[in-house]
C-alpha atoms as a PDB file:
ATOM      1  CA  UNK A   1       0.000   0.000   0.000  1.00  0.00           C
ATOM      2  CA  UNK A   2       2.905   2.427   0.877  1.00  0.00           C
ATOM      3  CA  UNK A   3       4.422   1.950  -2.765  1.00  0.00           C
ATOM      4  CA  UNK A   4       1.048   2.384  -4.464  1.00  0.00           C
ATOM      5  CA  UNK A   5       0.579   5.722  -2.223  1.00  0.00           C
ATOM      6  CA  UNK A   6       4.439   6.764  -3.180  1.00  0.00           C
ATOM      7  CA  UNK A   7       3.156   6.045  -6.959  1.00  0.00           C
ATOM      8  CA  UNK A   8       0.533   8.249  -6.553  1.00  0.00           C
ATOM      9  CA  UNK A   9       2.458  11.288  -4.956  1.00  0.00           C
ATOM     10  CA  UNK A  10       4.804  11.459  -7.486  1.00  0.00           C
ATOM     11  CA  UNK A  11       2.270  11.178 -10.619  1.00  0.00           C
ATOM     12  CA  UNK A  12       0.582  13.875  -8.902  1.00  0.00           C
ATOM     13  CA  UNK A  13       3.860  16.010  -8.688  1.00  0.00           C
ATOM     14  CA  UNK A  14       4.578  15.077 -12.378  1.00  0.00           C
ATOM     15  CA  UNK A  15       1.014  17.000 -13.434  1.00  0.00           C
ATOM     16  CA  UNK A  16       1.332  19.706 -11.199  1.00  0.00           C
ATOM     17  CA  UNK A  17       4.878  20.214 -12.167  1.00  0.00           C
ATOM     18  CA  UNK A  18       3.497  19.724 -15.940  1.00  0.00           C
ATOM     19  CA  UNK A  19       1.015  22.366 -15.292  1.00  0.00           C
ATOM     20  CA  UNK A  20       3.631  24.690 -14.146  1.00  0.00           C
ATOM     21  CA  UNK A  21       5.373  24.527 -16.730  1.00  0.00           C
ATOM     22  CA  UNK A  22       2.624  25.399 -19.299  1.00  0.00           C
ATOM     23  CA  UNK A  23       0.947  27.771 -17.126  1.00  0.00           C
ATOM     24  CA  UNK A  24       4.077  29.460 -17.395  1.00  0.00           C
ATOM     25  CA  UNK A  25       4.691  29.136 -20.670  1.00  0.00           C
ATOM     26  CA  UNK A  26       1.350  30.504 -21.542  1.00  0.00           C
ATOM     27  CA  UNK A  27       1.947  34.024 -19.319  1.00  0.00           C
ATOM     28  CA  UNK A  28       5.198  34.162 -20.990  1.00  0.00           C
ATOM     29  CA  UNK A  29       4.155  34.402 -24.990  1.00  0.00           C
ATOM     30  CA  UNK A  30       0.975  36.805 -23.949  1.00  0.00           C
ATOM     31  CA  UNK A  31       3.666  38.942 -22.337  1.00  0.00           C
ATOM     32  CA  UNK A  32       5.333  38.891 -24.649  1.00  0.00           C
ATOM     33  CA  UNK A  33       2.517  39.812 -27.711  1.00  0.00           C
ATOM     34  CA  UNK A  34       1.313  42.214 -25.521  1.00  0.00           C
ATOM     35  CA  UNK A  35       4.929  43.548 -25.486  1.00  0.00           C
ATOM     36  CA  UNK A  36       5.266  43.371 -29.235  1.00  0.00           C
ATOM     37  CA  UNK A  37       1.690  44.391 -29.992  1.00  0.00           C
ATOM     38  CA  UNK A  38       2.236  47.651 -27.785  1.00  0.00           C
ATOM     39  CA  UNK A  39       5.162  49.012 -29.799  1.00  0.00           C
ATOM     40  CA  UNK A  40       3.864  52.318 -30.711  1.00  0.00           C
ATOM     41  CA  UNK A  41       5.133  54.570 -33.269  1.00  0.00           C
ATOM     42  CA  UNK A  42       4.566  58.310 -34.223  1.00  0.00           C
ATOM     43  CA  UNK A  43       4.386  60.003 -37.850  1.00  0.00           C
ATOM     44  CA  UNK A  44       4.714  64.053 -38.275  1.00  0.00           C
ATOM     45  CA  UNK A  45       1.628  65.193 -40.579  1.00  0.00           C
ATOM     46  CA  UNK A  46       1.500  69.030 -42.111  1.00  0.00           C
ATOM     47  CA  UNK A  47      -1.102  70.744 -42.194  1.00  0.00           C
ATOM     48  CA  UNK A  48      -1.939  74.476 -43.846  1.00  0.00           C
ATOM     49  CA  UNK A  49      -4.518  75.112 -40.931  1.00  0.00           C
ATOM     50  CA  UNK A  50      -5.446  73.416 -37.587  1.00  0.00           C
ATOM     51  CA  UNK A  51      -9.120  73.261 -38.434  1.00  0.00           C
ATOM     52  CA  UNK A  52      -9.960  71.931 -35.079  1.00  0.00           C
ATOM     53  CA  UNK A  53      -7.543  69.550 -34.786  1.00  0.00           C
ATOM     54  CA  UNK A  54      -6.220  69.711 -30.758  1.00  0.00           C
ATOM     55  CA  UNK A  55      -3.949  67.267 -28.395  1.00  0.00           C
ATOM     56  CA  UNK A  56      -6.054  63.972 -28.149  1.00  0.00           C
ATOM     57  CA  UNK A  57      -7.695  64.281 -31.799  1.00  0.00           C
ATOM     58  CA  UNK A  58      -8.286  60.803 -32.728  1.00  0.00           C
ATOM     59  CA  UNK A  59      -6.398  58.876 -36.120  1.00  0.00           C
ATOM     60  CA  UNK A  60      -8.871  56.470 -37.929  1.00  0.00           C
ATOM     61  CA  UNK A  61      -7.668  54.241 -40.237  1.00  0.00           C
ATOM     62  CA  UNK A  62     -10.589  53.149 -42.971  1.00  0.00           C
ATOM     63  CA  UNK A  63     -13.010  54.530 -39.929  1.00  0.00           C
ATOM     64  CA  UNK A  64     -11.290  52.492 -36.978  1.00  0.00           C
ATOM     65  CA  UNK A  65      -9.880  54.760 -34.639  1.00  0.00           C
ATOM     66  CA  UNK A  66      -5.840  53.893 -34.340  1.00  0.00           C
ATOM     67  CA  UNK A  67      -3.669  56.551 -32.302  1.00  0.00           C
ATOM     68  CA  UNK A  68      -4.188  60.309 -31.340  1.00  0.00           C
ATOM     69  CA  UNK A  69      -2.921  63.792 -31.654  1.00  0.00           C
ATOM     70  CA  UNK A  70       0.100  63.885 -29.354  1.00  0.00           C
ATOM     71  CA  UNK A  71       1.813  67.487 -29.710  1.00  0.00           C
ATOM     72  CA  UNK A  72       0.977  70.457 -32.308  1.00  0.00           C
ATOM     73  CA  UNK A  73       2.924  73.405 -32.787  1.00  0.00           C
ATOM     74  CA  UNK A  74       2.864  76.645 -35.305  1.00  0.00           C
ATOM     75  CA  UNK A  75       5.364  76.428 -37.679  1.00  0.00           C
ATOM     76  CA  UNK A  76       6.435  79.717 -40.180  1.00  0.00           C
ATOM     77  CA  UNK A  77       3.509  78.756 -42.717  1.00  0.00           C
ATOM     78  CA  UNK A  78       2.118  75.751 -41.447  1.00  0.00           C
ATOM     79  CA  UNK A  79       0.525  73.604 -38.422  1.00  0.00           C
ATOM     80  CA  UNK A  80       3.394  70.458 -37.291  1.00  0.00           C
ATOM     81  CA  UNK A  81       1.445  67.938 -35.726  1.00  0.00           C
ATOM     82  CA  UNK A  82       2.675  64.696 -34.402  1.00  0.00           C
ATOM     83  CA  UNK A  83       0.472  61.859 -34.153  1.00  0.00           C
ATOM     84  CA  UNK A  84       1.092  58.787 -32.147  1.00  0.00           C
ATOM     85  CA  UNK A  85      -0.317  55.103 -33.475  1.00  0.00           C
ATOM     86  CA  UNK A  86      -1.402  52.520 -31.508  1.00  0.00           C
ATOM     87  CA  UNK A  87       0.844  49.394 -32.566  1.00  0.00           C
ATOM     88  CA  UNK A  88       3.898  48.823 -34.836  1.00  0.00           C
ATOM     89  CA  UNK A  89       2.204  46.158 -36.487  1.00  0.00           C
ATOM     90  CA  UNK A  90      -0.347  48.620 -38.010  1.00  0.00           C
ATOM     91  CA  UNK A  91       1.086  49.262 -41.385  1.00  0.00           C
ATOM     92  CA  UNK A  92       0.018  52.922 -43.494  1.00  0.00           C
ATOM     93  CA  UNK A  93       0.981  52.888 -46.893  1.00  0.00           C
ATOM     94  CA  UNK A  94       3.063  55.548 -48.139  1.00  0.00           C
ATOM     95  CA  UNK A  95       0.960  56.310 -50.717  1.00  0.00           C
ATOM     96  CA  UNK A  96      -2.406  57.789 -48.363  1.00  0.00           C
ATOM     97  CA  UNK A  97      -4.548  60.207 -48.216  1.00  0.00           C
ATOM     98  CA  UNK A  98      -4.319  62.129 -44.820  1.00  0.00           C
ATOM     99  CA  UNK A  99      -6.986  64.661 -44.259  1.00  0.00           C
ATOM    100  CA  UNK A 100      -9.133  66.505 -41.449  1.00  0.00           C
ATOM    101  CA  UNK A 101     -12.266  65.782 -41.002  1.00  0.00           C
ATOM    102  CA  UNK A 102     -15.532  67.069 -38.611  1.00  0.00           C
ATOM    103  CA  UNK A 103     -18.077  64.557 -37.768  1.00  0.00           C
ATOM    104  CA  UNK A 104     -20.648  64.470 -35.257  1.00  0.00           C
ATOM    105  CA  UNK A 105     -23.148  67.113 -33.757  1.00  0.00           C
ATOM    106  CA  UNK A 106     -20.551  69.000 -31.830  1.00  0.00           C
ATOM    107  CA  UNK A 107     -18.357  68.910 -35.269  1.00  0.00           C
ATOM    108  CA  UNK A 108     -14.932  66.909 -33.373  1.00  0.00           C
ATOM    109  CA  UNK A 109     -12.048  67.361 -35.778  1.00  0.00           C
ATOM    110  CA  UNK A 110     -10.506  64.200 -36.429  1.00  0.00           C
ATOM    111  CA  UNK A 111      -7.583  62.856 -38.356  1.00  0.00           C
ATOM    112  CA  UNK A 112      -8.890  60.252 -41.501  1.00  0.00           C
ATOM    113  CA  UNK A 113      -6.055  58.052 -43.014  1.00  0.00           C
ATOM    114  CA  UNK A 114      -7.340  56.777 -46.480  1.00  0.00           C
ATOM    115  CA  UNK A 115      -4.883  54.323 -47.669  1.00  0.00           C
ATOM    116  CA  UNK A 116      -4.737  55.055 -51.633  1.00  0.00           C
ATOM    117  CA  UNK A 117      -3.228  51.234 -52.438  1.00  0.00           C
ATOM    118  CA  UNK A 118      -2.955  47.640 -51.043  1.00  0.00           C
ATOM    119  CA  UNK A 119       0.011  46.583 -49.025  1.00  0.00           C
ATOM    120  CA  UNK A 120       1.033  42.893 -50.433  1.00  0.00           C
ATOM    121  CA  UNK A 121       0.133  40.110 -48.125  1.00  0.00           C
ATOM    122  CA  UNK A 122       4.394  38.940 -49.343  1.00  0.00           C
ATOM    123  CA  UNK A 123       5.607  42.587 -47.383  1.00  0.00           C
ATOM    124  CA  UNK A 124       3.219  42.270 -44.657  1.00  0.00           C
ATOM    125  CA  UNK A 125       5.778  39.728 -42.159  1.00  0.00           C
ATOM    126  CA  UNK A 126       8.864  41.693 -43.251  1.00  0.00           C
ATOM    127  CA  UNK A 127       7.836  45.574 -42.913  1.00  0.00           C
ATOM    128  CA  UNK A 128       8.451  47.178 -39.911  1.00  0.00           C
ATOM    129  CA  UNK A 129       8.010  50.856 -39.540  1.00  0.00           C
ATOM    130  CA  UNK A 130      10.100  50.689 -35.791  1.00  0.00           C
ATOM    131  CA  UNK A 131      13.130  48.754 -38.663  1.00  0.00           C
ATOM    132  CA  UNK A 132      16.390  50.707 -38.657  1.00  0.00           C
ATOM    133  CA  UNK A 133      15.916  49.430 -42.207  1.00  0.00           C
ATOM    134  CA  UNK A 134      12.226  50.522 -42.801  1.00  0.00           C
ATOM    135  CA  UNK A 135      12.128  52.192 -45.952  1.00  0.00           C
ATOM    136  CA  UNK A 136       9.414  54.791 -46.815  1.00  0.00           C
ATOM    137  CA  UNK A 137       8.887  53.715 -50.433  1.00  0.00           C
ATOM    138  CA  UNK A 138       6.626  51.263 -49.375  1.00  0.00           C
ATOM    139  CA  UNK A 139       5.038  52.411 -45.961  1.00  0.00           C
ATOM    140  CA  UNK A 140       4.935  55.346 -43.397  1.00  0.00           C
ATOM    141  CA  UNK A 141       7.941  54.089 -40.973  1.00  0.00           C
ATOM    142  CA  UNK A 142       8.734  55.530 -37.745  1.00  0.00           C
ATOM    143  CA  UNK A 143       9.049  59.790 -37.638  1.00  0.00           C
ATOM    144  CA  UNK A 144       7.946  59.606 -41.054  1.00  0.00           C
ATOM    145  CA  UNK A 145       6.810  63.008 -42.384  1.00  0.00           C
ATOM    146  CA  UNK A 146       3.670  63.164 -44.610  1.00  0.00           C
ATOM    147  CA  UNK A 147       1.512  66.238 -46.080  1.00  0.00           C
ATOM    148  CA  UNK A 148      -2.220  66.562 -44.953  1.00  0.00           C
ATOM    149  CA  UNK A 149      -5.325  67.689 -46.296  1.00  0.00           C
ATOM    150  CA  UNK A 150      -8.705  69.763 -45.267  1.00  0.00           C
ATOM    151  CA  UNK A 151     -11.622  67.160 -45.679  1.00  0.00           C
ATOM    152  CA  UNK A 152     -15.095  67.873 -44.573  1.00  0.00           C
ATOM    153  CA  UNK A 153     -15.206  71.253 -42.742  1.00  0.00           C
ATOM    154  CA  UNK A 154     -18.842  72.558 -41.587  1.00  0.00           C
ATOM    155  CA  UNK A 155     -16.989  76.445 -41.383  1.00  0.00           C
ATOM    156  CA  UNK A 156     -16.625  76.116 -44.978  1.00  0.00           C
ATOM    157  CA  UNK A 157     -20.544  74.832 -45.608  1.00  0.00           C
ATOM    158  CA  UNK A 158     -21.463  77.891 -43.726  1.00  0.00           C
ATOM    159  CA  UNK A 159     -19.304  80.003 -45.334  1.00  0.00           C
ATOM    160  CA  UNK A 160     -20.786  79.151 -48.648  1.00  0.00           C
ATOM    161  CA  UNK A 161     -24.442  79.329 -47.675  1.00  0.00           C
ATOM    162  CA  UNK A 162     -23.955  82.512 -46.995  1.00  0.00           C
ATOM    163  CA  UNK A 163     -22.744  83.448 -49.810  1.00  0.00           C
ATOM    164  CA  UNK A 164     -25.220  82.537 -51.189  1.00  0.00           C
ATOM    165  CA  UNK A 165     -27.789  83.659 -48.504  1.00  0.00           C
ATOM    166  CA  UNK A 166     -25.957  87.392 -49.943  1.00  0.00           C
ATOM    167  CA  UNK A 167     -26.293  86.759 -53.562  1.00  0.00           C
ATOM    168  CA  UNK A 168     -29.937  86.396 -53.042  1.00  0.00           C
ATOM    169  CA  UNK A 169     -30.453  89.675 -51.286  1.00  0.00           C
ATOM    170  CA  UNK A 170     -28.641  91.481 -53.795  1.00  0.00           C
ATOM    171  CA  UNK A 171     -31.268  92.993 -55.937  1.00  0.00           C
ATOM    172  CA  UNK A 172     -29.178  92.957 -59.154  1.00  0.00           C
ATOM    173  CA  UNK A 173     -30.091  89.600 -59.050  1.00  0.00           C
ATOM    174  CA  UNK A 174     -33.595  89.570 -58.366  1.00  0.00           C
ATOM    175  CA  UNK A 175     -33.601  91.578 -61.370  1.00  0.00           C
ATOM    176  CA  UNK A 176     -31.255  89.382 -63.433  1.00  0.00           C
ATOM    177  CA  UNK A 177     -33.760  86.277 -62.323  1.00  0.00           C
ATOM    178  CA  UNK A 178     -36.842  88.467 -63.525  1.00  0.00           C
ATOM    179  CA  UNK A 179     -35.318  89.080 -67.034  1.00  0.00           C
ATOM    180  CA  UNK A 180     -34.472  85.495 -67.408  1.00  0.00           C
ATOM    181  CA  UNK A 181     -37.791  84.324 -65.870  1.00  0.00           C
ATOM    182  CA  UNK A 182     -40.025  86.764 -68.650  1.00  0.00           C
ATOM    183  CA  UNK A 183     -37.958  84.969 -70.841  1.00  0.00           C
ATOM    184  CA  UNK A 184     -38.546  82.065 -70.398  1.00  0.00           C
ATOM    185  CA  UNK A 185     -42.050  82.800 -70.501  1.00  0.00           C
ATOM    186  CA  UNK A 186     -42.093  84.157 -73.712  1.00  0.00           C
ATOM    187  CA  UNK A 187     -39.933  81.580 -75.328  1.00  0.00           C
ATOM    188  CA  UNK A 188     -42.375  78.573 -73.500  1.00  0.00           C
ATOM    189  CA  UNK A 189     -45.091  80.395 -75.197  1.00  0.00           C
ATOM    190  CA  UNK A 190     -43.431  80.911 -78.641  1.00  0.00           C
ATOM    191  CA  UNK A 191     -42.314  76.882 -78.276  1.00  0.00           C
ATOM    192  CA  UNK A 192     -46.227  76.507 -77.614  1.00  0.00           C
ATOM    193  CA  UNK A 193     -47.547  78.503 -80.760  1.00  0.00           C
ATOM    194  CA  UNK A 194     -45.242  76.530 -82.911  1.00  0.00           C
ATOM    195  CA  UNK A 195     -46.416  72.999 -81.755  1.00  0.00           C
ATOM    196  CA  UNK A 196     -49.708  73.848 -82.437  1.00  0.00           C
ATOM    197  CA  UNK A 197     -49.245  75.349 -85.989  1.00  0.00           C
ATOM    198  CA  UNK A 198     -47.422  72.403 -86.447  1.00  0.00           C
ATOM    199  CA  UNK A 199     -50.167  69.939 -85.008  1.00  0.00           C
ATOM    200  CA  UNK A 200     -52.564  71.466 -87.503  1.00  0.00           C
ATOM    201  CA  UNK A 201     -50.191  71.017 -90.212  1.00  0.00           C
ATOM    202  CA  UNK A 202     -50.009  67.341 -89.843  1.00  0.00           C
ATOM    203  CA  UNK A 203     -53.593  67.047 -89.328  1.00  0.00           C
ATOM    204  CA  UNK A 204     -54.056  68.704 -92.789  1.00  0.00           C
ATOM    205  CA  UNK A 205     -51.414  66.785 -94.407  1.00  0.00           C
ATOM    206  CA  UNK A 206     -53.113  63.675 -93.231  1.00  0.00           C
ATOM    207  CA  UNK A 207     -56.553  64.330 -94.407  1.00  0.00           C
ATOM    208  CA  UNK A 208     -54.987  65.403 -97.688  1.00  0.00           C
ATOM    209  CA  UNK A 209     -53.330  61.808 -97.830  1.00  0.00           C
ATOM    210  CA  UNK A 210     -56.155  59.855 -96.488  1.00  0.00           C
ATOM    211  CA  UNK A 211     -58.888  61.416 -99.669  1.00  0.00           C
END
């Protein structure tokens, strides 16, 4: 009995050192993902104006929000902003469209990235932007610098309603529309007359035919 109990003791070490060992194995590679997956990396965009863009703007990528607005500052004839991504293993194509964008009630400025062409699924293992060897031919690497654009901007609907809101209260053109609209009249009812006389000349051309 004391050999079969001895037996059992040390099978039961065996699994519990077994589970140990993959327990720990287990915490070990999801440290180390999370390490690797939490590799951030920043980009400098250019813009000609702010246009609401502030410190904690959020990036989207194809609508999925993937860093934030880290630091602005006024340059000579432009707005430097650096913008901080999420992971490393988030890959921007060189070749994007970066613009500003309002959405929402409140109109929040936010950063769109619109990537302009595919990344091949070959590249995807072996780019890097945090590489000593990334090269920007292919995608935006670390402290890469990249010209932005003004998207959707609500100042500038505004702006041009009321332009227009102006052109209407000018009375040059009430008086421009009044010309053109008597016009129109009077050609409608010209165009009229001539369908008619026409009408009747068909209607006489076929009675001719049918005697």
């Amino acid at each position: 009995m004391k050999t079969v109990s001895s037996c059992n003791r040390i099978e039961i070490r065996k699994i519990i050192f077994l589970f140990f060992i993959v327990f720990f194995s287990l915490v070990s590679w999801l440290v180390i993902n999370k390490h690797i997956m939490n590799k951030t990396y920043s980009i400098f965009v250019e813009f000609n104006n702010a246009h609401g863009i502030k410190r904690g703007s959020p990036v989207r990528l194809r609508g999925l929000i993937i860093g934030s607005v880290v630091e602005l500052s006024n340059e000579l004839n432009s707005i430097l902003t650096l913008v901080k991504l999420n992971s490393s293993s988030l890959l921007i194509p060189r070749n994007s469209l970066i613009e500003t964008n309002q959405t929402g009630l409140l109109n929040d400025s936010v950063i769109d990235i619109i990537p302009l062409e595919a990344i091949s699924s070959d590249h995807h293992l072996t780019l890097d932007p945090l590489s000593v060897n990334c090269s920007d031919n292919h995608i935006l690497c670390h402290l890469s610098y990249v010209q932005g654009d003004r998207g959707l901007n609500y100042d500038d609907l505004i702006r041009a309603t009321t332009r227009i809101s102006q052109r209407f209260d000018d009375p040059r053109f009430f008086n421009l529309f009044y010309v053109f609209l008597h016009n129109s009249v009077e050609i409608t009812d010209n165009v009229l007359e001539t369908l008619t006389d026409l009408s009747d000349l068909l209607n006489l051309l076929n009675k001719i035919y049918v005697k």
